[in-house]
PDB file of N, CA and C in Angstrom:
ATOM      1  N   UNK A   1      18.782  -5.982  -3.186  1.00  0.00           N
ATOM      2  CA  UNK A   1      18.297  -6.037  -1.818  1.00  0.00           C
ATOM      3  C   UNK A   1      17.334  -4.873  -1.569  1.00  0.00           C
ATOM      4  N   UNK A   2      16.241  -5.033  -0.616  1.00  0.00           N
ATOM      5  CA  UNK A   2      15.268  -4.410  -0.592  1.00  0.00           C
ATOM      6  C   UNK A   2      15.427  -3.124   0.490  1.00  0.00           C
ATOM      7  N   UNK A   3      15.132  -1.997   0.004  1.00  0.00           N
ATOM      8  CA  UNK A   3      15.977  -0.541   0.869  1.00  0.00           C
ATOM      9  C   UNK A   3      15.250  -1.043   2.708  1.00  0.00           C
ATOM     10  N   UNK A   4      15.669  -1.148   3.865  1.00  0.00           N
ATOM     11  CA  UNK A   4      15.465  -1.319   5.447  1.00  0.00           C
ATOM     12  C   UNK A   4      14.010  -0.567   5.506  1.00  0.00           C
ATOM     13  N   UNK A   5      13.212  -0.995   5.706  1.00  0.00           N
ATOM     14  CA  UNK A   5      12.129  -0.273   6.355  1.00  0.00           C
ATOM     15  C   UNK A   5      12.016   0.610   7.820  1.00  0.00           C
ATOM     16  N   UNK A   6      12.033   1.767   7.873  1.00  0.00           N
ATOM     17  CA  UNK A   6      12.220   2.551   9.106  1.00  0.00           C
ATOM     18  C   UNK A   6      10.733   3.538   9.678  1.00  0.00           C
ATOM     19  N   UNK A   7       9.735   3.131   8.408  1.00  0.00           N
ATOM     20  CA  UNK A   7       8.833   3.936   8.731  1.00  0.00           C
ATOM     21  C   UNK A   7       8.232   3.623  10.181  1.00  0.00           C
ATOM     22  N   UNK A   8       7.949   2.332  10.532  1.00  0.00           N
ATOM     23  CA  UNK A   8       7.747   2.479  12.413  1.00  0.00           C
ATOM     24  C   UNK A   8       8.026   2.631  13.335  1.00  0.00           C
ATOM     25  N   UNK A   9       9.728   3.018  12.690  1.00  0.00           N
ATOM     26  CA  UNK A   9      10.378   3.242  13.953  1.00  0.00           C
ATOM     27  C   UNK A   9      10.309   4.859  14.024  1.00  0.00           C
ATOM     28  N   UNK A  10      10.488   5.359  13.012  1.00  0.00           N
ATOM     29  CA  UNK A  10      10.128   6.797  12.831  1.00  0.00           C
ATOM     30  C   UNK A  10       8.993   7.696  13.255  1.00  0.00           C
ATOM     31  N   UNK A  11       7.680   6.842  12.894  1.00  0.00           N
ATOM     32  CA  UNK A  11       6.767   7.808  12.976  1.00  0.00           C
ATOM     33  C   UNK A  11       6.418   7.059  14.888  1.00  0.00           C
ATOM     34  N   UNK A  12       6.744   5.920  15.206  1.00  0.00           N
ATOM     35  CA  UNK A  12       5.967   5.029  16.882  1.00  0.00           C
ATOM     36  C   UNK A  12       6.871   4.890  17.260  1.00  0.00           C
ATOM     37  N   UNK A  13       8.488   4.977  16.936  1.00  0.00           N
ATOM     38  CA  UNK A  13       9.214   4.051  17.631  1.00  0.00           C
ATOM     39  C   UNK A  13       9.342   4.571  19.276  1.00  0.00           C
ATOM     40  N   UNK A  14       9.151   5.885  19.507  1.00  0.00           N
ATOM     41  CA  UNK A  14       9.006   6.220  21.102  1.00  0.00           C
ATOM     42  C   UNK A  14       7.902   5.874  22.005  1.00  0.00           C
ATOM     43  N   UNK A  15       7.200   6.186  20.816  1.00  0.00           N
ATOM     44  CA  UNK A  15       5.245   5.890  21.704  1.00  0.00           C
ATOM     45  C   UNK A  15       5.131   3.941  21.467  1.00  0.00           C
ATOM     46  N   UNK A  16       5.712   3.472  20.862  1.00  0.00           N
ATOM     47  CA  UNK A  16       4.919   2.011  20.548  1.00  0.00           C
ATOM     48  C   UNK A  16       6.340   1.189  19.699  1.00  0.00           C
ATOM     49  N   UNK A  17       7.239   1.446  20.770  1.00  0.00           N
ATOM     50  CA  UNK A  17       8.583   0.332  20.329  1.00  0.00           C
ATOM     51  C   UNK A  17       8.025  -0.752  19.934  1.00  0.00           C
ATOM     52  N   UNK A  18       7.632  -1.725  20.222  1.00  0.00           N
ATOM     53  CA  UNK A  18       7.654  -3.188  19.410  1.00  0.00           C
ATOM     54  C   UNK A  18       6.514  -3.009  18.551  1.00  0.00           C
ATOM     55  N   UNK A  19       5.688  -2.483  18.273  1.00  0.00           N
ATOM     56  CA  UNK A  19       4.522  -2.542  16.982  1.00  0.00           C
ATOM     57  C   UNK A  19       5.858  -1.588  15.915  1.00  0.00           C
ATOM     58  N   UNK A  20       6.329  -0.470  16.304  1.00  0.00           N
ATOM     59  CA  UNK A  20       7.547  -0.420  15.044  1.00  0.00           C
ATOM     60  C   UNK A  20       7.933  -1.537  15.262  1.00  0.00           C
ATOM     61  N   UNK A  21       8.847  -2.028  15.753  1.00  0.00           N
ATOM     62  CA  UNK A  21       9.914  -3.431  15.488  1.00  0.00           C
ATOM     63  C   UNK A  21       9.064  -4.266  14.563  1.00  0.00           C
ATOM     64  N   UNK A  22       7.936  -4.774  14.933  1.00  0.00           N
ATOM     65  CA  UNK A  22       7.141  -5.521  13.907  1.00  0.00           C
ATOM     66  C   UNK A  22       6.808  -4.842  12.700  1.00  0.00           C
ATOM     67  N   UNK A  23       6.682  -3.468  12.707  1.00  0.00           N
ATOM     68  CA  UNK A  23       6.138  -3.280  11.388  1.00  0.00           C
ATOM     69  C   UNK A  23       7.138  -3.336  10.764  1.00  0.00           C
ATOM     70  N   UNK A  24       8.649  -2.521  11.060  1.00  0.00           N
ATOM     71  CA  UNK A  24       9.412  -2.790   9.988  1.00  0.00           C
ATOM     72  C   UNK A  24      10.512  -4.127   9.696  1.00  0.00           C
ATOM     73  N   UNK A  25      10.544  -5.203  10.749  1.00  0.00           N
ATOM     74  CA  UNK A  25      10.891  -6.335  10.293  1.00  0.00           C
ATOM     75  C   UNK A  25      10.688  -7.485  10.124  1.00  0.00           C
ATOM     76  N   UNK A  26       9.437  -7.431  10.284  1.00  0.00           N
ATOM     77  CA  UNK A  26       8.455  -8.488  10.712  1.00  0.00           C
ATOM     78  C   UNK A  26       7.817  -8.314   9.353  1.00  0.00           C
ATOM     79  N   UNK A  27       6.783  -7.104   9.374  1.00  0.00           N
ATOM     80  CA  UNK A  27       5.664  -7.225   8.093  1.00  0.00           C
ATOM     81  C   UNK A  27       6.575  -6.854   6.917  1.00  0.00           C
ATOM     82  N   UNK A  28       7.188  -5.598   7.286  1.00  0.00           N
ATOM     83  CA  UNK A  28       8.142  -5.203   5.960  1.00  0.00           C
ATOM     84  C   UNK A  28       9.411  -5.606   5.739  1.00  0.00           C
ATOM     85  N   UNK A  29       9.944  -6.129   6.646  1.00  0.00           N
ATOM     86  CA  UNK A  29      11.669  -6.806   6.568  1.00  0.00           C
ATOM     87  C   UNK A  29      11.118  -8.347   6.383  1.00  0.00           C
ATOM     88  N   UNK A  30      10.365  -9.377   6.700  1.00  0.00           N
ATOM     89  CA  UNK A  30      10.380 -10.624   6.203  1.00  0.00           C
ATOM     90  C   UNK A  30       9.060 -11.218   5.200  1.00  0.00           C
ATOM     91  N   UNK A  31       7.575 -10.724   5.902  1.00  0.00           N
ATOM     92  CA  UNK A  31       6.680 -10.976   4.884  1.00  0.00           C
ATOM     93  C   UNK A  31       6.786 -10.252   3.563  1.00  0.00           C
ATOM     94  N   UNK A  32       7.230  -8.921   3.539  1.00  0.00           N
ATOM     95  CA  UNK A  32       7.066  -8.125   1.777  1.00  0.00           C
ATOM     96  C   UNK A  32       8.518  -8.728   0.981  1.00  0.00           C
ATOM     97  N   UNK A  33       9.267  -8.669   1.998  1.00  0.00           N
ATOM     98  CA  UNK A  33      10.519  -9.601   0.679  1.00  0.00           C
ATOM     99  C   UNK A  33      10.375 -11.090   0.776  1.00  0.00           C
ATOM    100  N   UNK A  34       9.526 -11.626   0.686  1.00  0.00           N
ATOM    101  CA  UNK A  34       8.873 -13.028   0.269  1.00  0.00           C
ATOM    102  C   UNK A  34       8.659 -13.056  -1.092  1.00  0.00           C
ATOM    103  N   UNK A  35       9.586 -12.348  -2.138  1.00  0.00           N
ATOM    104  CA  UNK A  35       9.641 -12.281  -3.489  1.00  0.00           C
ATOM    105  C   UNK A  35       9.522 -13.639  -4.623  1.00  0.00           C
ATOM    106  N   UNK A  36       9.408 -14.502  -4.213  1.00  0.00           N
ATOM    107  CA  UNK A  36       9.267 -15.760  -4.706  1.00  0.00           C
ATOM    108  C   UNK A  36       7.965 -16.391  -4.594  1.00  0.00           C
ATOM    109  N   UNK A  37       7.396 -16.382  -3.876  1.00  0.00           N
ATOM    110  CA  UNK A  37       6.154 -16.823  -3.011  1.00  0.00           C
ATOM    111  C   UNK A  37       4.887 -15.410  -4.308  1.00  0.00           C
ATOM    112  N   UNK A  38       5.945 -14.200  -3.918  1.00  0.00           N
ATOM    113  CA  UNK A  38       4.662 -13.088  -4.360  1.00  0.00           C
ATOM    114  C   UNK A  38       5.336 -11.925  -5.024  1.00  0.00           C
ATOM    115  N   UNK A  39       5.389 -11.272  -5.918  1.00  0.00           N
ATOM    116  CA  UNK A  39       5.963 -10.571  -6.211  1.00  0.00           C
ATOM    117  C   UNK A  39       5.897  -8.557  -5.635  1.00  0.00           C
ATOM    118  N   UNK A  40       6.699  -8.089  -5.552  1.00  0.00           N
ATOM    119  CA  UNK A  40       6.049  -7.037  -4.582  1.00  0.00           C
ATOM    120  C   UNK A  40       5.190  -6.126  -5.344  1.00  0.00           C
ATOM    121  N   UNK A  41       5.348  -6.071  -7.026  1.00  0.00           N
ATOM    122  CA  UNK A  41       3.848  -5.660  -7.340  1.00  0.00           C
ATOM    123  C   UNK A  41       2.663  -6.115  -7.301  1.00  0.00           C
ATOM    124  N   UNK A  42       2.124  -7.685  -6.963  1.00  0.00           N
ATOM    125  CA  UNK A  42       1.285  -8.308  -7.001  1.00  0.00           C
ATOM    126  C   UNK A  42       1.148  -8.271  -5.855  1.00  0.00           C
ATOM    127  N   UNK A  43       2.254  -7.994  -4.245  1.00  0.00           N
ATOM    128  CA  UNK A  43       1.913  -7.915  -2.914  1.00  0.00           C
ATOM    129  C   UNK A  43       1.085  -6.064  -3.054  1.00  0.00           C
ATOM    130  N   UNK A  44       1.371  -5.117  -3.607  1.00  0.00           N
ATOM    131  CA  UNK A  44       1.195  -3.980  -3.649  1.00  0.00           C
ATOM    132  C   UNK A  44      -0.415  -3.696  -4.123  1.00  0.00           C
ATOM    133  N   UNK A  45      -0.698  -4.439  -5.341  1.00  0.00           N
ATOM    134  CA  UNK A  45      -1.826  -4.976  -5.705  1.00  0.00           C
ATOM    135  C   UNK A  45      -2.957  -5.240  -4.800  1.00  0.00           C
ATOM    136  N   UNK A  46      -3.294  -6.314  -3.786  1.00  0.00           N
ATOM    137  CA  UNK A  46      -3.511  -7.029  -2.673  1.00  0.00           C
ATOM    138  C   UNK A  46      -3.634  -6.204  -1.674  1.00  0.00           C
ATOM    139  N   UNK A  47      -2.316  -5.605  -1.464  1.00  0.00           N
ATOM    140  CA  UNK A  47      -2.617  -3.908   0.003  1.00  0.00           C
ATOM    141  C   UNK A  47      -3.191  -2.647  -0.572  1.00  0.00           C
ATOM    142  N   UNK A  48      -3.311  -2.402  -2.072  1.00  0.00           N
ATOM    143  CA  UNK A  48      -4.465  -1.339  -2.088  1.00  0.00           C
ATOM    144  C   UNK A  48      -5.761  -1.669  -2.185  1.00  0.00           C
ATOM    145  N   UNK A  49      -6.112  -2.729  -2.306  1.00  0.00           N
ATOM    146  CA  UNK A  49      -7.437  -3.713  -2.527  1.00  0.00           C
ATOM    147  C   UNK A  49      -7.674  -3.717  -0.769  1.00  0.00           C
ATOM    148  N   UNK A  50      -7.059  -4.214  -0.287  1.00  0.00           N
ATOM    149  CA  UNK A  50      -7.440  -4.464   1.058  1.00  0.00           C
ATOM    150  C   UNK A  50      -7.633  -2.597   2.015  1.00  0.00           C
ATOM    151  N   UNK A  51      -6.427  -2.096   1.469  1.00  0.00           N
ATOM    152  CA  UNK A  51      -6.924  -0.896   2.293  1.00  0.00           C
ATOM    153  C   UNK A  51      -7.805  -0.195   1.717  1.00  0.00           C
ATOM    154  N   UNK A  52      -8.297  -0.253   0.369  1.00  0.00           N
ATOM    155  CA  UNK A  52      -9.483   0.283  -0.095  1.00  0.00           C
ATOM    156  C   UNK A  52     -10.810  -0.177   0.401  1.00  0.00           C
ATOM    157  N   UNK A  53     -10.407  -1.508   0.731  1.00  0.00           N
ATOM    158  CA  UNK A  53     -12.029  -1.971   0.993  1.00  0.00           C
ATOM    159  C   UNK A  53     -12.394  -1.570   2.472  1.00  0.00           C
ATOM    160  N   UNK A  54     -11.435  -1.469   3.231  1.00  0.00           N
ATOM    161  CA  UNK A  54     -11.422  -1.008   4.914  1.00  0.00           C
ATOM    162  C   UNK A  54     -11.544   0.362   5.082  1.00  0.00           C
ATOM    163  N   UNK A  55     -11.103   0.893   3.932  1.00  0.00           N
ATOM    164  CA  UNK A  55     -11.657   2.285   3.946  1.00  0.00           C
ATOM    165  C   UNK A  55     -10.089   3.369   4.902  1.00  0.00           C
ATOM    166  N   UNK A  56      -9.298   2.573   4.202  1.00  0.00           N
ATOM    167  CA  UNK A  56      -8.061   2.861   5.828  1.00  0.00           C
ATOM    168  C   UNK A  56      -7.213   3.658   4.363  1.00  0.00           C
ATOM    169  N   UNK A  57      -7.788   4.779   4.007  1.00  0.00           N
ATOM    170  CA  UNK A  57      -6.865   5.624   3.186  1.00  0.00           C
ATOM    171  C   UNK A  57      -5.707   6.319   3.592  1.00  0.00           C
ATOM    172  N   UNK A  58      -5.149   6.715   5.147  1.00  0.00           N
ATOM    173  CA  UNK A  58      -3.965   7.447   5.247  1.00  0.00           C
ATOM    174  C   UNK A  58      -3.093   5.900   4.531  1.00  0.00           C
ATOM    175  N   UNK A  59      -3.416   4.599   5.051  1.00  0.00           N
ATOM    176  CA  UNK A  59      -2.493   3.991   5.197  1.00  0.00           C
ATOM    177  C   UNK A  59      -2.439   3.507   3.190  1.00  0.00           C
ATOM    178  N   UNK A  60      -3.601   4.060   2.681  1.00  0.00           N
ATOM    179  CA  UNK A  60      -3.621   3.695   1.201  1.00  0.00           C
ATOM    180  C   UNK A  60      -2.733   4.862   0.422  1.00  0.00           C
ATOM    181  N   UNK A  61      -2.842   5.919   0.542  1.00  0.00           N
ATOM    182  CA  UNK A  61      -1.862   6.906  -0.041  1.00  0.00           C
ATOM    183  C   UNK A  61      -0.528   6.429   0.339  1.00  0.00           C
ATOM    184  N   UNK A  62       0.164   5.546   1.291  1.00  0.00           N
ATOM    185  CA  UNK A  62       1.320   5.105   1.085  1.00  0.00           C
ATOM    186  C   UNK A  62       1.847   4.237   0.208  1.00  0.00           C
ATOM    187  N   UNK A  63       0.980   3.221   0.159  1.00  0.00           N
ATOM    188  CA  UNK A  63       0.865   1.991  -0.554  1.00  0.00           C
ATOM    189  C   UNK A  63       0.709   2.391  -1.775  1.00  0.00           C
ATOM    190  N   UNK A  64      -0.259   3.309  -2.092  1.00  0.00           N
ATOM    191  CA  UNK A  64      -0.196   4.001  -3.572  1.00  0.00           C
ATOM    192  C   UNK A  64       0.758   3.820  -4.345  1.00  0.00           C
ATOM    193  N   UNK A  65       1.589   4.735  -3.317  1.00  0.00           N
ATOM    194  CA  UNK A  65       3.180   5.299  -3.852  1.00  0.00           C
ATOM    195  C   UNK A  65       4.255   4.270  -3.670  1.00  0.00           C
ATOM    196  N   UNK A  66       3.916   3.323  -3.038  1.00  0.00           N
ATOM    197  CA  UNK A  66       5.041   1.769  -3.233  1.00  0.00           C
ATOM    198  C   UNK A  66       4.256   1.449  -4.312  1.00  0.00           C
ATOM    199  N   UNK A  67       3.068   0.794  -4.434  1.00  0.00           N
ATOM    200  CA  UNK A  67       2.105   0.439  -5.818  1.00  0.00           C
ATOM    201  C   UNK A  67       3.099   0.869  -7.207  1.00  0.00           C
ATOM    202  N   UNK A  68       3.407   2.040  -6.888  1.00  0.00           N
ATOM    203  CA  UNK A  68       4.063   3.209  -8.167  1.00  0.00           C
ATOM    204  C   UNK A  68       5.539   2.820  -8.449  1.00  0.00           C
ATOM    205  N   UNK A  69       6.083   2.667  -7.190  1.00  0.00           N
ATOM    206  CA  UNK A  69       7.705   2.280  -7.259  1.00  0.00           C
ATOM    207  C   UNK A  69       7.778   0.603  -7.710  1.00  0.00           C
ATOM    208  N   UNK A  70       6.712  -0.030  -7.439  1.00  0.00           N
ATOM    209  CA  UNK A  70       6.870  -1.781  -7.586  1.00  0.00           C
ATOM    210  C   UNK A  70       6.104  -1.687  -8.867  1.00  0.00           C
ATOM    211  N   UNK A  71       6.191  -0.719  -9.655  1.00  0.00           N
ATOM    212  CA  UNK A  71       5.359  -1.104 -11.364  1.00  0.00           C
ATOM    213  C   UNK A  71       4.412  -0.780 -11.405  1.00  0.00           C
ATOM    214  N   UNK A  72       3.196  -0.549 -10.631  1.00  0.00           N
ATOM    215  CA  UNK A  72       2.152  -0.475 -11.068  1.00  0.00           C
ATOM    216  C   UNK A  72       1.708   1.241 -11.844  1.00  0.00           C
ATOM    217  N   UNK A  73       0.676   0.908 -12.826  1.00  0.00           N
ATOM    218  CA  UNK A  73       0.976   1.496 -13.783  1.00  0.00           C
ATOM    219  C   UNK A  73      -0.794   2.875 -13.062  1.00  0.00           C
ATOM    220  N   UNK A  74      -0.528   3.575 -14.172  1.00  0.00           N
ATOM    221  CA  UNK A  74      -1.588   4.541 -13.704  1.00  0.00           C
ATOM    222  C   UNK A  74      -3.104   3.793 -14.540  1.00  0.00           C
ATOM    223  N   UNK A  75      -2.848   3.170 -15.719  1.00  0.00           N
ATOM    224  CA  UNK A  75      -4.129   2.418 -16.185  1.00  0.00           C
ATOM    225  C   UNK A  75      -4.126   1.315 -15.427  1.00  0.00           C
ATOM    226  N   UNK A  76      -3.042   0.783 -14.597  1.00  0.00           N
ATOM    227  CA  UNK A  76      -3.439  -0.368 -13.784  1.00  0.00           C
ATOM    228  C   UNK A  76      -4.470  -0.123 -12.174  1.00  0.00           C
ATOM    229  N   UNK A  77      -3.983   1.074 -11.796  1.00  0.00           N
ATOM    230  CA  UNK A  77      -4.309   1.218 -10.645  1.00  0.00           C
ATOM    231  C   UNK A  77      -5.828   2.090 -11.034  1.00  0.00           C
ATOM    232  N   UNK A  78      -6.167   2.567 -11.875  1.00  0.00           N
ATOM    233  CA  UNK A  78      -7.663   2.715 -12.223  1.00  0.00           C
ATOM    234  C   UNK A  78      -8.156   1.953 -12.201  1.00  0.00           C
ATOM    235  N   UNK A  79      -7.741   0.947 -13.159  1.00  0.00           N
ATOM    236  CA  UNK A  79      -8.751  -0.380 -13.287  1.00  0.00           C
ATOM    237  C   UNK A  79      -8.871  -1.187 -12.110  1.00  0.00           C
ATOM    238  N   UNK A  80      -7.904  -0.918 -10.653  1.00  0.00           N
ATOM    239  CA  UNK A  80      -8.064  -2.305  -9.826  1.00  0.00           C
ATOM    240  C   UNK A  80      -9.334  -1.212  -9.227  1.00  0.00           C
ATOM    241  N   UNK A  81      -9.022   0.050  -8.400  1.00  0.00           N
ATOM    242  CA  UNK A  81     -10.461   1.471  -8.275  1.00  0.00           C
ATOM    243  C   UNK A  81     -11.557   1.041  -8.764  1.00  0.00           C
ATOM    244  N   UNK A  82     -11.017   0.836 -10.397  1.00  0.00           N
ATOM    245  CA  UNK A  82     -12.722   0.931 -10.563  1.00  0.00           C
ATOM    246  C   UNK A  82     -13.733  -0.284 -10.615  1.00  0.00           C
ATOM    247  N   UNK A  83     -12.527  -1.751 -10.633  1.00  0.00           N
ATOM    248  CA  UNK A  83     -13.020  -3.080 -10.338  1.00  0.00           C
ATOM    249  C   UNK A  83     -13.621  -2.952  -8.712  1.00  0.00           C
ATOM    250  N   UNK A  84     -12.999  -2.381  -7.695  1.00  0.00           N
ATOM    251  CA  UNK A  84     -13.027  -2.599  -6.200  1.00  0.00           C
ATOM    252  C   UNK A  84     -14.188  -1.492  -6.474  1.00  0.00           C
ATOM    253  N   UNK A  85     -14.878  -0.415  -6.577  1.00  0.00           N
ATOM    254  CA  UNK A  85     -15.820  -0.026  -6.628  1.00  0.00           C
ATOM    255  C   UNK A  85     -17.572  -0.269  -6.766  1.00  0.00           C
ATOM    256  N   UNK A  86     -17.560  -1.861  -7.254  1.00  0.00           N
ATOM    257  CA  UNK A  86     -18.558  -2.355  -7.348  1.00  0.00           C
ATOM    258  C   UNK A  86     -18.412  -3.685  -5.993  1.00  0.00           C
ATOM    259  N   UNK A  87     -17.159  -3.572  -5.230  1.00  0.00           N
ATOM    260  CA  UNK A  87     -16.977  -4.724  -4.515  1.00  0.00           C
ATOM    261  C   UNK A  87     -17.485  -4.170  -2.874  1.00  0.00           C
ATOM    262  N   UNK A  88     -16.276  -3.007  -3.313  1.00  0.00           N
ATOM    263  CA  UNK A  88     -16.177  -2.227  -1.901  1.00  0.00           C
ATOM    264  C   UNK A  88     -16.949  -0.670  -1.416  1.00  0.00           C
ATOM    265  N   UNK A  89     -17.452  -0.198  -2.510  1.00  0.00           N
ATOM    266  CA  UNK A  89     -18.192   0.831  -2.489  1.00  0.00           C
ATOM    267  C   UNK A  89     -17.964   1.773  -3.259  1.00  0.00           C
ATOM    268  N   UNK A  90     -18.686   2.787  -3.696  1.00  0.00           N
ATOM    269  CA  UNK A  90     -18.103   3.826  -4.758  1.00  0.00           C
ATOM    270  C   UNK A  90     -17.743   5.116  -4.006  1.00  0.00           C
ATOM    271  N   UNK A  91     -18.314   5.425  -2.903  1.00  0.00           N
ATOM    272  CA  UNK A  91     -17.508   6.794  -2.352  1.00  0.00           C
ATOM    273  C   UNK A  91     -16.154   6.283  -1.792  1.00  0.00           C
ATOM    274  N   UNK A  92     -15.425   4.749  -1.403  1.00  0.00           N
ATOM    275  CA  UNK A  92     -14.197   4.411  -1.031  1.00  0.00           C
ATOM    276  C   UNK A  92     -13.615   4.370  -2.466  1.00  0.00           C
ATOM    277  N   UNK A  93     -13.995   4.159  -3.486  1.00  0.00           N
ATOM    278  CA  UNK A  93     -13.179   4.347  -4.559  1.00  0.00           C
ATOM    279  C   UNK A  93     -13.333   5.267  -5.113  1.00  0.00           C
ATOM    280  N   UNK A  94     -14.350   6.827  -5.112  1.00  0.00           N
ATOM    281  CA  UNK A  94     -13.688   8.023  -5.371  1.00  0.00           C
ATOM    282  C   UNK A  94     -12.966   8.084  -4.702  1.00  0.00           C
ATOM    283  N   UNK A  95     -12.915   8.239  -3.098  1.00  0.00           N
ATOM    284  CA  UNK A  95     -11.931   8.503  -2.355  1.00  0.00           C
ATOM    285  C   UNK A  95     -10.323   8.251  -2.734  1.00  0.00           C
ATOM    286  N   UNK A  96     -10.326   7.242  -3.235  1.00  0.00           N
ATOM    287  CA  UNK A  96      -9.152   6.282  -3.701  1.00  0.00           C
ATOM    288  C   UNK A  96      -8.509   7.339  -4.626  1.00  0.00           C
ATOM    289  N   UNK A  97      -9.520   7.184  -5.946  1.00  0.00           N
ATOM    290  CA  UNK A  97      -8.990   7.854  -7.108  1.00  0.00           C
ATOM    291  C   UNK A  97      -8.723   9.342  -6.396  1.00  0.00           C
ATOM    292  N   UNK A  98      -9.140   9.740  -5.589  1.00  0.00           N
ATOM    293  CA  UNK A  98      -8.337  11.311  -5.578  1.00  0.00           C
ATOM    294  C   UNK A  98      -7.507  10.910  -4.918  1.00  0.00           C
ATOM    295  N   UNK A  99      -6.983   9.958  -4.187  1.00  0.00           N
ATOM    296  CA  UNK A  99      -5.450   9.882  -3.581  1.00  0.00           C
ATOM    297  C   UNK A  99      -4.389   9.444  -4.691  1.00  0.00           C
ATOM    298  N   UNK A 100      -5.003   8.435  -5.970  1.00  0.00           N
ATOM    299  CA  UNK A 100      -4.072   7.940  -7.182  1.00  0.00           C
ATOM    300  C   UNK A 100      -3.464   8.952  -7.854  1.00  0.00           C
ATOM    301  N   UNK A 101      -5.350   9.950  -7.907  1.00  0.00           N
ATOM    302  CA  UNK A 101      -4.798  11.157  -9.069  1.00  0.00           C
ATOM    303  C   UNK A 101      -3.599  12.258  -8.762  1.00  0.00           C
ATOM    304  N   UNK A 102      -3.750  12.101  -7.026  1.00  0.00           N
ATOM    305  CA  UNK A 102      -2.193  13.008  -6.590  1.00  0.00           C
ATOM    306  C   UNK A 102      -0.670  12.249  -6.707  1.00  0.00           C
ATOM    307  N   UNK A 103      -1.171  10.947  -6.954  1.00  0.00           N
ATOM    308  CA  UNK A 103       0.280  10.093  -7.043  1.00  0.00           C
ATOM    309  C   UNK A 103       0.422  10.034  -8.608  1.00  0.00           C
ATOM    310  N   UNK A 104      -0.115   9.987  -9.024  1.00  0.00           N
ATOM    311  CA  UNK A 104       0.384   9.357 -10.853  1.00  0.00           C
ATOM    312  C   UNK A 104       0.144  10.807 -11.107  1.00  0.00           C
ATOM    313  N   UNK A 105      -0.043  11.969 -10.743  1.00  0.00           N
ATOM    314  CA  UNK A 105      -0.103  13.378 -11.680  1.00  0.00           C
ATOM    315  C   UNK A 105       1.141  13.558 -12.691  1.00  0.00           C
ATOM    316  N   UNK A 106       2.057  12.837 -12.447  1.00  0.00           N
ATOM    317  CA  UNK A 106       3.386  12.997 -13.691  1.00  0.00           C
ATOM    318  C   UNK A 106       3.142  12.560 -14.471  1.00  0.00           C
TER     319      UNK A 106
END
């Protein structure tokens, strides 16, 4: 079973009660454990691609680090950087790679 998601209630739940409620059971309590449909490294895959291309890096250094816990590998997550770099731009994918290179430094 997949650990409760609490990050919206934590960081909004005073300022913005129901956008937490949705983020953590809505997007992260029913769409990310849709494990059949998608697997959560291939969902993890998909949300650094998307927040790379939007350019929405606080919310990509998180995802990074789920990316990391759901498998993805440090030659994997270069190669999706340096594929999305010719898609999405190359200063959003340096950007990227210095948020990877602080997550995979082990």
């Amino acid at each position: 079973m997949a650990k409760k998601q609490t990050a919206g209630r934590d960081n909004l739940g005073e300022f913005a009660p129901k956008f937490a409620e949705i983020n953590d059971d809505v997007l992260f309590g029913e769409v990310w454990s849709r494990e059949d449909e998608l697997s959560p490294k291939l969902r993890s895959m998909i949300t650094i691609s998307a927040l790379l291309s939007g350019g929405n890096f606080e919310q990509l250094s998180a995802h990074l680090r789920l990316g990391k816990e759901h498998g993805i590998t440090k030659d994997e997550v270069s190669e999706i950087i340096t594929h999305l770099a010719f898609y999405c731009g190359w200063p959003k994918a340096w950007s990227a790679f210095n948020l990877a290179k602080e997550i995979y430094a082990d």
